[in-house]
PDB file of N, CA and C in Angstrom:
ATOM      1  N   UNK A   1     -14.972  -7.314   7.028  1.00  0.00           N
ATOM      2  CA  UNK A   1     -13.760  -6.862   6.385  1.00  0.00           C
ATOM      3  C   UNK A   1     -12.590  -7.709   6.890  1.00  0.00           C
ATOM      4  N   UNK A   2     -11.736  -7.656   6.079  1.00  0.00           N
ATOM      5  CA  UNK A   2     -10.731  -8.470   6.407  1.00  0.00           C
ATOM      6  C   UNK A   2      -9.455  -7.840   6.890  1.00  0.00           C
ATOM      7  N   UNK A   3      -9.102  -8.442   8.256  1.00  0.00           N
ATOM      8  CA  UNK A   3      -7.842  -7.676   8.588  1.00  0.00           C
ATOM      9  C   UNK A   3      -6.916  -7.179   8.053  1.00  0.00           C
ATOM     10  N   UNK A   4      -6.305  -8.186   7.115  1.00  0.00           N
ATOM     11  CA  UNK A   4      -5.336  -7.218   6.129  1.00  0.00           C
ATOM     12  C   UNK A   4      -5.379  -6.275   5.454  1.00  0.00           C
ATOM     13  N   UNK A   5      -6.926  -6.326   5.060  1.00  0.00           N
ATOM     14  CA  UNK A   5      -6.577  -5.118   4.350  1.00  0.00           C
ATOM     15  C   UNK A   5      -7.212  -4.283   5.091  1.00  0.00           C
ATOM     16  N   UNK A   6      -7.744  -4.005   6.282  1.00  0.00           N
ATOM     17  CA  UNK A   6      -7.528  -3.107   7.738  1.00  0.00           C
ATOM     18  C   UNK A   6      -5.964  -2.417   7.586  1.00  0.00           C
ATOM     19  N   UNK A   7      -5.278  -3.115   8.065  1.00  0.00           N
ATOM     20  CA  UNK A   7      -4.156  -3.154   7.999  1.00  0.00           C
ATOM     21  C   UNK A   7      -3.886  -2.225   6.816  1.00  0.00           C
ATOM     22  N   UNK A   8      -3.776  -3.104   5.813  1.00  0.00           N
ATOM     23  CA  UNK A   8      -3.181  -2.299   4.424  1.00  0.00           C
ATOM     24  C   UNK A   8      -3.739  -1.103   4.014  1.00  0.00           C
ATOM     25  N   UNK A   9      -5.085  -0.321   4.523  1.00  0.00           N
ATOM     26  CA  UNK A   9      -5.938   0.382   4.457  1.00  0.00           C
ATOM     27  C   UNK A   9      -5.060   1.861   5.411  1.00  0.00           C
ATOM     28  N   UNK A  10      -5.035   1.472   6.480  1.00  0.00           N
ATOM     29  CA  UNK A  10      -4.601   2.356   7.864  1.00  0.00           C
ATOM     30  C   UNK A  10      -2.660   2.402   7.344  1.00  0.00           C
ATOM     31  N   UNK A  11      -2.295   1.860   7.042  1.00  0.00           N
ATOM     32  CA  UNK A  11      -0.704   1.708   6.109  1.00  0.00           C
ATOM     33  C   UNK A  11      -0.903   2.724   4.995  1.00  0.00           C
ATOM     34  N   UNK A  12      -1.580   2.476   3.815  1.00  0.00           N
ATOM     35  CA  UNK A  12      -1.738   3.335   3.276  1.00  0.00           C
ATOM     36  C   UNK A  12      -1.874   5.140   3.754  1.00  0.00           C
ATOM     37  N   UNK A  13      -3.049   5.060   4.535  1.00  0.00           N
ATOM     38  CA  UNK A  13      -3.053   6.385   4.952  1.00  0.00           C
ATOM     39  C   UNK A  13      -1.595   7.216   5.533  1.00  0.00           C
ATOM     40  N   UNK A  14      -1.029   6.546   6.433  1.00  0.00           N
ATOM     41  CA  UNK A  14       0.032   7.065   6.702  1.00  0.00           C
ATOM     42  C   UNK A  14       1.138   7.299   5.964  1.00  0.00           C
ATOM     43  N   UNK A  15       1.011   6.350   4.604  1.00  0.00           N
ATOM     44  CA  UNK A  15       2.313   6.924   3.688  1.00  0.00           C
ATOM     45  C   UNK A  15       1.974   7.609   2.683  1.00  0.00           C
ATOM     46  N   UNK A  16       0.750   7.945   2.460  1.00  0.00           N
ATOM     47  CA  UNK A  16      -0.079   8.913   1.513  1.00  0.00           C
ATOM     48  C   UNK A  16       0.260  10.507   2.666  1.00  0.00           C
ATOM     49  N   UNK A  17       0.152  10.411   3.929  1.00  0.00           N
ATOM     50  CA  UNK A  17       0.021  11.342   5.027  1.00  0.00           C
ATOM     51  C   UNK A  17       1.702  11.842   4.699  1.00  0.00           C
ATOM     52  N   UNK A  18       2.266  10.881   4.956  1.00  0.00           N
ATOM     53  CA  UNK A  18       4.129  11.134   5.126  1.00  0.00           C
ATOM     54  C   UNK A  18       4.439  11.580   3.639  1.00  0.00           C
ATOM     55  N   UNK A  19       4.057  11.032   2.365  1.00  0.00           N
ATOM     56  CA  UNK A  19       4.365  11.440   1.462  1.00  0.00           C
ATOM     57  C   UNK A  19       3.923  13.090   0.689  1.00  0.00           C
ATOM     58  N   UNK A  20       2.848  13.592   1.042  1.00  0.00           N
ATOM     59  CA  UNK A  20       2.044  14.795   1.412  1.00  0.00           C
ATOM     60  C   UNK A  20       2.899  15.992   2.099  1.00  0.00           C
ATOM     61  N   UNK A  21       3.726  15.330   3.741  1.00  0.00           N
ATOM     62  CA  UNK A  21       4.264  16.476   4.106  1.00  0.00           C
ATOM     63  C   UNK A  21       5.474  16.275   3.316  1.00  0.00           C
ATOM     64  N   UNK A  22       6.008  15.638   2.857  1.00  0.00           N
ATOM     65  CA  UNK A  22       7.180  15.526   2.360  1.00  0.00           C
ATOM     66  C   UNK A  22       7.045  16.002   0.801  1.00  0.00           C
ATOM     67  N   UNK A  23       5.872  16.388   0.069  1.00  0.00           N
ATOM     68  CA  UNK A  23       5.876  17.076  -1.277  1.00  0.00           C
ATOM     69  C   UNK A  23       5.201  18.348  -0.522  1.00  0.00           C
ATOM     70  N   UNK A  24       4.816  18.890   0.362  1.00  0.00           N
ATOM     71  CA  UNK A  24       4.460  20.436   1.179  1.00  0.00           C
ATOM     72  C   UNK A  24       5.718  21.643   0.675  1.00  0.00           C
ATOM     73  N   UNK A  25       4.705  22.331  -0.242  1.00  0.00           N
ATOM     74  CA  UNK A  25       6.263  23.717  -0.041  1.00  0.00           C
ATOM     75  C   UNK A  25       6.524  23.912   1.084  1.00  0.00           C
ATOM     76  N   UNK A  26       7.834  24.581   1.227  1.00  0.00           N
ATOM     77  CA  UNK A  26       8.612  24.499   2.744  1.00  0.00           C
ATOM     78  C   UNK A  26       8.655  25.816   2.550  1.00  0.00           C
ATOM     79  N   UNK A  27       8.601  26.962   3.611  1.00  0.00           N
ATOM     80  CA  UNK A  27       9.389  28.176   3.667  1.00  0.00           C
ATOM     81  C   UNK A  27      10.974  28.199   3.302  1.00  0.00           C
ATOM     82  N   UNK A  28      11.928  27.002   3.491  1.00  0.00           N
ATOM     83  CA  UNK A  28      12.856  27.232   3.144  1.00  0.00           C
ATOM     84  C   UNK A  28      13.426  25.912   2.901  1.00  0.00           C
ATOM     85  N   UNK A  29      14.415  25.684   2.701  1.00  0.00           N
ATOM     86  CA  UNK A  29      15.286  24.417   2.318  1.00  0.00           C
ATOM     87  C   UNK A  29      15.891  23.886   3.979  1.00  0.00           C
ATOM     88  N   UNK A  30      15.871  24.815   4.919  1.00  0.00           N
ATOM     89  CA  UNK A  30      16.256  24.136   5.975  1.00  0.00           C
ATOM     90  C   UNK A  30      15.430  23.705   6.764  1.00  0.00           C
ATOM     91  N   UNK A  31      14.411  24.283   6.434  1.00  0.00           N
ATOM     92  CA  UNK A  31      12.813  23.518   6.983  1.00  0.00           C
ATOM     93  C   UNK A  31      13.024  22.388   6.336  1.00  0.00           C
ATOM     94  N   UNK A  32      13.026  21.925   5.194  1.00  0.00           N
ATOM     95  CA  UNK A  32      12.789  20.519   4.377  1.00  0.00           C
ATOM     96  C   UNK A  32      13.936  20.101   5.236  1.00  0.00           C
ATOM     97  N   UNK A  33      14.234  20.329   5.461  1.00  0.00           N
ATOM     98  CA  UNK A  33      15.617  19.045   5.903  1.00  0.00           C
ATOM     99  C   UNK A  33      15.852  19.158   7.309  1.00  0.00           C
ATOM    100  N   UNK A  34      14.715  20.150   8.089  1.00  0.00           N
ATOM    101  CA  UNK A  34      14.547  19.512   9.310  1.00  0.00           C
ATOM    102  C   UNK A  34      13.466  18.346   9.749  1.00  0.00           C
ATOM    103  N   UNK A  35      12.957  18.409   8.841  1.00  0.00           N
ATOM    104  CA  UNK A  35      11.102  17.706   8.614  1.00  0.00           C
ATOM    105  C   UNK A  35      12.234  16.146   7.940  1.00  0.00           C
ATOM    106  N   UNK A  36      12.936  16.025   6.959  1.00  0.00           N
ATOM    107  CA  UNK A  36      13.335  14.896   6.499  1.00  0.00           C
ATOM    108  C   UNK A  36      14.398  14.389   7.451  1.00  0.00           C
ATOM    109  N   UNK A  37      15.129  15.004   8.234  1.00  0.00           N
ATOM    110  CA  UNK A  37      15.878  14.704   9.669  1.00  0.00           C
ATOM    111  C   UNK A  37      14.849  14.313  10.168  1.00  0.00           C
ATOM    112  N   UNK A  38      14.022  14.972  10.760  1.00  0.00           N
ATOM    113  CA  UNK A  38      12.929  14.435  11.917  1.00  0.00           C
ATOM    114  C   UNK A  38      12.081  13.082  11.451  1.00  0.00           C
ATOM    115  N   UNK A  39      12.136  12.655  10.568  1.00  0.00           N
ATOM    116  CA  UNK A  39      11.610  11.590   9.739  1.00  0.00           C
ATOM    117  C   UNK A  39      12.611  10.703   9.918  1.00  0.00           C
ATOM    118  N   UNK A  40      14.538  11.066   9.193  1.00  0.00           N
ATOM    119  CA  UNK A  40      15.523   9.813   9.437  1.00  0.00           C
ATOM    120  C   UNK A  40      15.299   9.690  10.702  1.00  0.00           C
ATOM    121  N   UNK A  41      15.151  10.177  12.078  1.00  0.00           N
ATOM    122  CA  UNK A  41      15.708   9.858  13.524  1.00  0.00           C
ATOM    123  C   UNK A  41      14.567   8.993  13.723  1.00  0.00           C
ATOM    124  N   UNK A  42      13.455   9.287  13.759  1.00  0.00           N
ATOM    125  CA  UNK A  42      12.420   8.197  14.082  1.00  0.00           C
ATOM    126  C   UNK A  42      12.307   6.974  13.506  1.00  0.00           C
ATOM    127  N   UNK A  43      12.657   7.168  12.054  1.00  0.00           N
ATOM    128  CA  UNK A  43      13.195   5.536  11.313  1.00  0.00           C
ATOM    129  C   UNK A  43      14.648   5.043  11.819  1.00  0.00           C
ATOM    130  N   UNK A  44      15.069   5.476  12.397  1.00  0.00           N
ATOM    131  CA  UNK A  44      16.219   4.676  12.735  1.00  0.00           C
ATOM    132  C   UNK A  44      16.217   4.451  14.132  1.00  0.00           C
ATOM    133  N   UNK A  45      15.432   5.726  14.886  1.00  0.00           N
ATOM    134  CA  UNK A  45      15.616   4.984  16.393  1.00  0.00           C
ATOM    135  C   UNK A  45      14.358   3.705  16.861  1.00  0.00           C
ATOM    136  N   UNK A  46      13.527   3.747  16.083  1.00  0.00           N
ATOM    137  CA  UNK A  46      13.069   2.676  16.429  1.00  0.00           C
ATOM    138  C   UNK A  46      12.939   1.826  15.512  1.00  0.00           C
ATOM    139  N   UNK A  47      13.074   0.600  15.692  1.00  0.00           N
ATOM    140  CA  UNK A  47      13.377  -0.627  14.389  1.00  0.00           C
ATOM    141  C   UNK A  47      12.121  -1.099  14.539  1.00  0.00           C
ATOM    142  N   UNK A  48      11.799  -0.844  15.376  1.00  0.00           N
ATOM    143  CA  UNK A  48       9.776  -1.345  15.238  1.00  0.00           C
ATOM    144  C   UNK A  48       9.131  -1.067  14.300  1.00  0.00           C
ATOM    145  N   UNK A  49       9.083  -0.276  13.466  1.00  0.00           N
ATOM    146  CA  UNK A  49       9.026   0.860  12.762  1.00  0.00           C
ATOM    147  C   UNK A  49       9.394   0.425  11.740  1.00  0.00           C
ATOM    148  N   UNK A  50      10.303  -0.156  11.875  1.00  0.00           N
ATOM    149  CA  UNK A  50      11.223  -0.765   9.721  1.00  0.00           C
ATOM    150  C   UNK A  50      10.567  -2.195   9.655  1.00  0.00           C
ATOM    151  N   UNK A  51      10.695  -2.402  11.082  1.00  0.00           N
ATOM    152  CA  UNK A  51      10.185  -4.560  10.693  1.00  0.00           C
ATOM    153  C   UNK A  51       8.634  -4.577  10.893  1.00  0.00           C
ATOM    154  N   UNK A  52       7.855  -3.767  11.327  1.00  0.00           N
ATOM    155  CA  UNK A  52       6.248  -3.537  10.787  1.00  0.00           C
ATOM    156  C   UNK A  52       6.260  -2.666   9.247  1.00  0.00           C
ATOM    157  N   UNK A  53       6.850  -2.114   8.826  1.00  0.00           N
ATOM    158  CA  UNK A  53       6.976  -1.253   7.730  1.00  0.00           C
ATOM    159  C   UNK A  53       6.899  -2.789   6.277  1.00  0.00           C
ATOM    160  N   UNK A  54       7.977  -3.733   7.033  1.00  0.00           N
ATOM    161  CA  UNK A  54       8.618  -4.649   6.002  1.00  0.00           C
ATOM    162  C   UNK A  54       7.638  -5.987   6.267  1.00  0.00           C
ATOM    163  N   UNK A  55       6.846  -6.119   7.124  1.00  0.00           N
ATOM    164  CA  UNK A  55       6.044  -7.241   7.352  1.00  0.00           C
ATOM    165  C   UNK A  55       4.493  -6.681   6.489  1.00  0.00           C
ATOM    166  N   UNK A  56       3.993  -5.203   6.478  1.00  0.00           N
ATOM    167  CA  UNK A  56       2.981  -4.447   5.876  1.00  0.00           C
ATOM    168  C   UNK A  56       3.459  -4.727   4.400  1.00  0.00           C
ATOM    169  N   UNK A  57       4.589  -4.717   4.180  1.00  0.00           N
ATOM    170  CA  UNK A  57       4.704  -4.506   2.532  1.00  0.00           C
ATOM    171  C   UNK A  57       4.821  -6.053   1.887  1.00  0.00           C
ATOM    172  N   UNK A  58       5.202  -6.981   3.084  1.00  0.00           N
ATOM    173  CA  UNK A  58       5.155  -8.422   2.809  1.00  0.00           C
ATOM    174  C   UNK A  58       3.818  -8.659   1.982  1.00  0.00           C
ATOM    175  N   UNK A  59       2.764  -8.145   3.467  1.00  0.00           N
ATOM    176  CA  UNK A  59       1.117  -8.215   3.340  1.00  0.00           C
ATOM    177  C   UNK A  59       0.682  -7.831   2.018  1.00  0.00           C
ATOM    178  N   UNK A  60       1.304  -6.734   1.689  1.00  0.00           N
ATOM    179  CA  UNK A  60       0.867  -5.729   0.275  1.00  0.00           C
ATOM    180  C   UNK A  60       1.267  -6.983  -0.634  1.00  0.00           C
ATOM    181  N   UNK A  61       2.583  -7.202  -0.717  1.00  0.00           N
ATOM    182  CA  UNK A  61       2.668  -7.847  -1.965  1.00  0.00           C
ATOM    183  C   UNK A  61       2.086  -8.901  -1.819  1.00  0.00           C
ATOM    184  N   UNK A  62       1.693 -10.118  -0.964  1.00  0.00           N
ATOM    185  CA  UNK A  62       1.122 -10.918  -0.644  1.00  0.00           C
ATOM    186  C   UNK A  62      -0.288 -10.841  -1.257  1.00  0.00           C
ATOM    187  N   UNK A  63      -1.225  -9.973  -0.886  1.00  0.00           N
ATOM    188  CA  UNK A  63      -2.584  -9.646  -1.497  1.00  0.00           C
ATOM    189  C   UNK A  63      -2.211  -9.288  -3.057  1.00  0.00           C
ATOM    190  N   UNK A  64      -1.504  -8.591  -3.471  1.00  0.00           N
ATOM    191  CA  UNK A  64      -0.901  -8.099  -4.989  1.00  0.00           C
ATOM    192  C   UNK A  64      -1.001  -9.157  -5.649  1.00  0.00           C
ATOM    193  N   UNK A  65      -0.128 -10.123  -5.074  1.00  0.00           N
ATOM    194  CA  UNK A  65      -0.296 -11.895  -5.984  1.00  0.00           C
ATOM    195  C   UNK A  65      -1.394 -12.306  -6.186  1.00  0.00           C
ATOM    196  N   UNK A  66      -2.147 -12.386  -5.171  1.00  0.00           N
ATOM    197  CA  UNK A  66      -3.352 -12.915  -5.221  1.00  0.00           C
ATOM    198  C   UNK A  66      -4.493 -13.142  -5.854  1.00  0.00           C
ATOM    199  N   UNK A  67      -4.426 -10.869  -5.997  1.00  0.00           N
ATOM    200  CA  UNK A  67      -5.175 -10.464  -7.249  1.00  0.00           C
ATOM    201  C   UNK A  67      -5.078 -10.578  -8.543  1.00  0.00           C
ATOM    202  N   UNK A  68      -3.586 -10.754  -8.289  1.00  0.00           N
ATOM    203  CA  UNK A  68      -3.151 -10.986  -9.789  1.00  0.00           C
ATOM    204  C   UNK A  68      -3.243 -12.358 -10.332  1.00  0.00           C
ATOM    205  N   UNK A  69      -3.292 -13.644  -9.514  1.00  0.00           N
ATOM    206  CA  UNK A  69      -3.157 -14.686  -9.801  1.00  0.00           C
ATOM    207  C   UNK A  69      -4.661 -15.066 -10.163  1.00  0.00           C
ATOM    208  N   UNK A  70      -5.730 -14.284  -9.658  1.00  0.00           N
ATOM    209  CA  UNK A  70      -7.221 -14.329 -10.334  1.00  0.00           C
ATOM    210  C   UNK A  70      -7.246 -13.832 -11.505  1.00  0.00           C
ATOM    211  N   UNK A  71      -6.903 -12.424 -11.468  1.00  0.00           N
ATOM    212  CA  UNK A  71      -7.208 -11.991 -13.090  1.00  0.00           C
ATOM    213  C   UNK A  71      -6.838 -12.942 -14.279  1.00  0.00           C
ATOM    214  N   UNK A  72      -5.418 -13.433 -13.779  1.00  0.00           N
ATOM    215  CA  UNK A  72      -5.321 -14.209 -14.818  1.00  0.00           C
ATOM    216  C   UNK A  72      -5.209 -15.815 -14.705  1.00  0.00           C
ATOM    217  N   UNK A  73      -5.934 -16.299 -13.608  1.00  0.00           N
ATOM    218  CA  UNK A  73      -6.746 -17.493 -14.402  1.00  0.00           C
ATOM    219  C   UNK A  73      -7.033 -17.355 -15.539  1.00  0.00           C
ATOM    220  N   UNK A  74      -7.834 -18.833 -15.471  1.00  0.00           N
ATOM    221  CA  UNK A  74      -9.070 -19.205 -16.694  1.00  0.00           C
ATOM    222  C   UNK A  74     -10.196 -18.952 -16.174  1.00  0.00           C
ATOM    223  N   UNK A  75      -9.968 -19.101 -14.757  1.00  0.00           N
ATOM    224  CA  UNK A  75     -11.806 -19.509 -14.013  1.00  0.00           C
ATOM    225  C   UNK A  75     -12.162 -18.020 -14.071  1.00  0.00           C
ATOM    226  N   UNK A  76     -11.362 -16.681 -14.399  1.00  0.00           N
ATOM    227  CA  UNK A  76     -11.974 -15.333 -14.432  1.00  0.00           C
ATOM    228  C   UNK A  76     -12.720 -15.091 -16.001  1.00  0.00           C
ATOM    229  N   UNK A  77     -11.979 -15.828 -16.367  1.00  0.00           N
ATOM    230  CA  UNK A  77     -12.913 -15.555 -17.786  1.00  0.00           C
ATOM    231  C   UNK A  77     -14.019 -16.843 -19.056  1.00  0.00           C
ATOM    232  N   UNK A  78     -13.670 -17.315 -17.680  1.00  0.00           N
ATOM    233  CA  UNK A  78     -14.831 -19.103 -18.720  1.00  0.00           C
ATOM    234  C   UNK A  78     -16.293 -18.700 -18.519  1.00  0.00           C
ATOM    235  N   UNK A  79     -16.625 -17.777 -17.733  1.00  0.00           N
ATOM    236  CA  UNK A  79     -17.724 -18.156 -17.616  1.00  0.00           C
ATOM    237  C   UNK A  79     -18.319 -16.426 -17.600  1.00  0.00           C
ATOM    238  N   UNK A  80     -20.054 -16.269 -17.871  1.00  0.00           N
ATOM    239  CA  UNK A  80     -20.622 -15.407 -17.640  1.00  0.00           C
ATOM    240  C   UNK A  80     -21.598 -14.571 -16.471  1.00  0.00           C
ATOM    241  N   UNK A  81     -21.188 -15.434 -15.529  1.00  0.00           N
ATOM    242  CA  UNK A  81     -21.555 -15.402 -14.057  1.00  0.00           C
ATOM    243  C   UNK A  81     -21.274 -14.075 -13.464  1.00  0.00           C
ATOM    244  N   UNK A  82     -22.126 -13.556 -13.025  1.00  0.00           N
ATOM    245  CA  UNK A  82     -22.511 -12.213 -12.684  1.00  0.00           C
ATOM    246  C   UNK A  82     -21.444 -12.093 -11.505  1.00  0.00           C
ATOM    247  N   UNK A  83     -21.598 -12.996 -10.564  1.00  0.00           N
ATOM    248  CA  UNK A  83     -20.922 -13.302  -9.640  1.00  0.00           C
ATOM    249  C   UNK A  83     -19.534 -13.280  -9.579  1.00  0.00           C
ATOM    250  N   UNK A  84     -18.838 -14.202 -10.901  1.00  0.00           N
ATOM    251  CA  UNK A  84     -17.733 -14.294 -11.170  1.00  0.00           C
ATOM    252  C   UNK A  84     -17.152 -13.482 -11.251  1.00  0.00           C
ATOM    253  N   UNK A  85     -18.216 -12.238 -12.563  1.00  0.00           N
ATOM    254  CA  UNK A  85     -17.784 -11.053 -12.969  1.00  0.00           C
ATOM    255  C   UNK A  85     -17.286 -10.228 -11.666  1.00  0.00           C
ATOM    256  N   UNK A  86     -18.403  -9.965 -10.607  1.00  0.00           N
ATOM    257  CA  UNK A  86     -17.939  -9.254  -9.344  1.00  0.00           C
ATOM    258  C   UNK A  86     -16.856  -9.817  -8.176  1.00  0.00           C
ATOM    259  N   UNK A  87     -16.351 -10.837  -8.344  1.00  0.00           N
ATOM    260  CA  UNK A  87     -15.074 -10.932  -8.031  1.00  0.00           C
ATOM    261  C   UNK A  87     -13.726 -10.462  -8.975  1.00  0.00           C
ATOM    262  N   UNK A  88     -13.762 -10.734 -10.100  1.00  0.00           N
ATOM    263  CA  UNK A  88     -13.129  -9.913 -11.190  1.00  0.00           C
ATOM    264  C   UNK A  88     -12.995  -8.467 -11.088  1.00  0.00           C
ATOM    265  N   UNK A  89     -13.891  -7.880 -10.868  1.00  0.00           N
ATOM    266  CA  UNK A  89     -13.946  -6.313 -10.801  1.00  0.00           C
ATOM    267  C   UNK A  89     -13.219  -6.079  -9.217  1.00  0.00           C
ATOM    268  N   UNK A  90     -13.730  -7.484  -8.358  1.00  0.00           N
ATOM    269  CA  UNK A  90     -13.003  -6.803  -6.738  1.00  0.00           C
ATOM    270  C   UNK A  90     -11.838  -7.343  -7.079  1.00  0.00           C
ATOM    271  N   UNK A  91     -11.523  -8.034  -7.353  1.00  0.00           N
ATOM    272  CA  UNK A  91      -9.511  -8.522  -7.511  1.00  0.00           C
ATOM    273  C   UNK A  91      -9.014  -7.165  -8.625  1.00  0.00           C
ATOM    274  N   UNK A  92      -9.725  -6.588  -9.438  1.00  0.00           N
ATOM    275  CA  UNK A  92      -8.793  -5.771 -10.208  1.00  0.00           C
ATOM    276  C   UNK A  92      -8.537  -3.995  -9.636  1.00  0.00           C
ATOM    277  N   UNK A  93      -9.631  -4.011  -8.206  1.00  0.00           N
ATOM    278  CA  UNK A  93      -9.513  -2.857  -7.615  1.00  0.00           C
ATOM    279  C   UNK A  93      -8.654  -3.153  -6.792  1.00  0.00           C
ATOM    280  N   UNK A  94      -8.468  -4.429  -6.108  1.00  0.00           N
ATOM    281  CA  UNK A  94      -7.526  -4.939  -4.646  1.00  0.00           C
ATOM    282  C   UNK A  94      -5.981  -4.895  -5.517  1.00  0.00           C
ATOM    283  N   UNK A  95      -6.153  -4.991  -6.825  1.00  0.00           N
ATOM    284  CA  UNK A  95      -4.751  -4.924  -7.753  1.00  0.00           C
ATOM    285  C   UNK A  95      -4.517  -3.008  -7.618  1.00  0.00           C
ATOM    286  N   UNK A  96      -5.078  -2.476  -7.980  1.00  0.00           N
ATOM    287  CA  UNK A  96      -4.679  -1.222  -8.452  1.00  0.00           C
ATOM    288  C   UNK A  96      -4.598  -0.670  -6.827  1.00  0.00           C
ATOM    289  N   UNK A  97      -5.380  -1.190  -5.573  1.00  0.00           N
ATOM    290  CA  UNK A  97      -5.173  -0.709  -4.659  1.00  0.00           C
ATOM    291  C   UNK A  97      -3.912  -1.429  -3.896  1.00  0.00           C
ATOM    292  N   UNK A  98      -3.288  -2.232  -4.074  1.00  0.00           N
ATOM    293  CA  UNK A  98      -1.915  -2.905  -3.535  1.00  0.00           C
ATOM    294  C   UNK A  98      -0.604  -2.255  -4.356  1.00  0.00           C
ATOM    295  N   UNK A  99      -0.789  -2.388  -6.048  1.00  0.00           N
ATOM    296  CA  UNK A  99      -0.217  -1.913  -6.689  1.00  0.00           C
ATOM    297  C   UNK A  99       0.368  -0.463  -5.994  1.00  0.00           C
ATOM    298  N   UNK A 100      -0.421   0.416  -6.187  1.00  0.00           N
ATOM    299  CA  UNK A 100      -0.397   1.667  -5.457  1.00  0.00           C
ATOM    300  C   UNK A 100       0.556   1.809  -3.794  1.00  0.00           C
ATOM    301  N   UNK A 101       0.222   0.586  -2.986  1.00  0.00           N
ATOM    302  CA  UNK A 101       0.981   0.903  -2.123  1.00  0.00           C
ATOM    303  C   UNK A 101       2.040   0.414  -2.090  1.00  0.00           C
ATOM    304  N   UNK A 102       2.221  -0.440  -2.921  1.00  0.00           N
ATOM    305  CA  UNK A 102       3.811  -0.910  -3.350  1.00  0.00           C
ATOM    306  C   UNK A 102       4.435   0.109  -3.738  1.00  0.00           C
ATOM    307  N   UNK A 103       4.067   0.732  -4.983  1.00  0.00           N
ATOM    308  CA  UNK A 103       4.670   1.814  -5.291  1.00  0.00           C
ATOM    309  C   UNK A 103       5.226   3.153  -4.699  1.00  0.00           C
ATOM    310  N   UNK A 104       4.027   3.589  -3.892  1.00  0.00           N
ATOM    311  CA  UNK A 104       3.819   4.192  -2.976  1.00  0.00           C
ATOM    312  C   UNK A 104       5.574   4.510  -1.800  1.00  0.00           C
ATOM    313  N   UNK A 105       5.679   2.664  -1.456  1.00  0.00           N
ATOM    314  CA  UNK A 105       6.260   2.522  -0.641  1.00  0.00           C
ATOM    315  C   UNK A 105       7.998   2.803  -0.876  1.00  0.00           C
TER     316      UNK A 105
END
């Protein structure tokens, strides 16, 4: 497996995780906005935190191109190569799975 998308894999989870408590019914409205306080203070007191956040989403879009720059070759669709085909099918899942954490993000 390839580190990045280690990386982009273990990234994901945590903003699928953060985005989860953050759509959680709350007992009240001041619960939500102690949970979204407790969320601003940790993004702001540590900047470690924003410049791994912004180097992960580099990565994301980085792989995003990639996939995308296969699908739409020529060399994805000249030929009937079984092989070919199964890189085609893995660049259009590594698309919908980058896609996603872009969005995500």
């Amino acid at each position: 497996m390839d580190p990045g998308w280690l990386i982009l894999c273990l990234f994901m989870i945590a903003e699928v995780f953060l985005v989860g408590v953050l759509i959680l019914p709350m007992p009240s409205n001041s619960v939500r906005g102690m949970v979204i306080d407790g969320f601003r203070k940790i993004w702001k007191k540590y900047p470690n935190i924003r410049s791994g956040a912004a180097l992960v989403m580099f990565l994301n879009i980085w792989y995003f191109w990639s996939a995308l720059n296969f699908i739409y070759s020529d060399d994805a669709y000249k030929t009937e190569n079984r092989q070919v085909l199964l890189r085609l099918f893995r660049e259009e899942r590594n698309a919908y799975l980058t896609g996603f954490g872009i969005f995500n993000f």
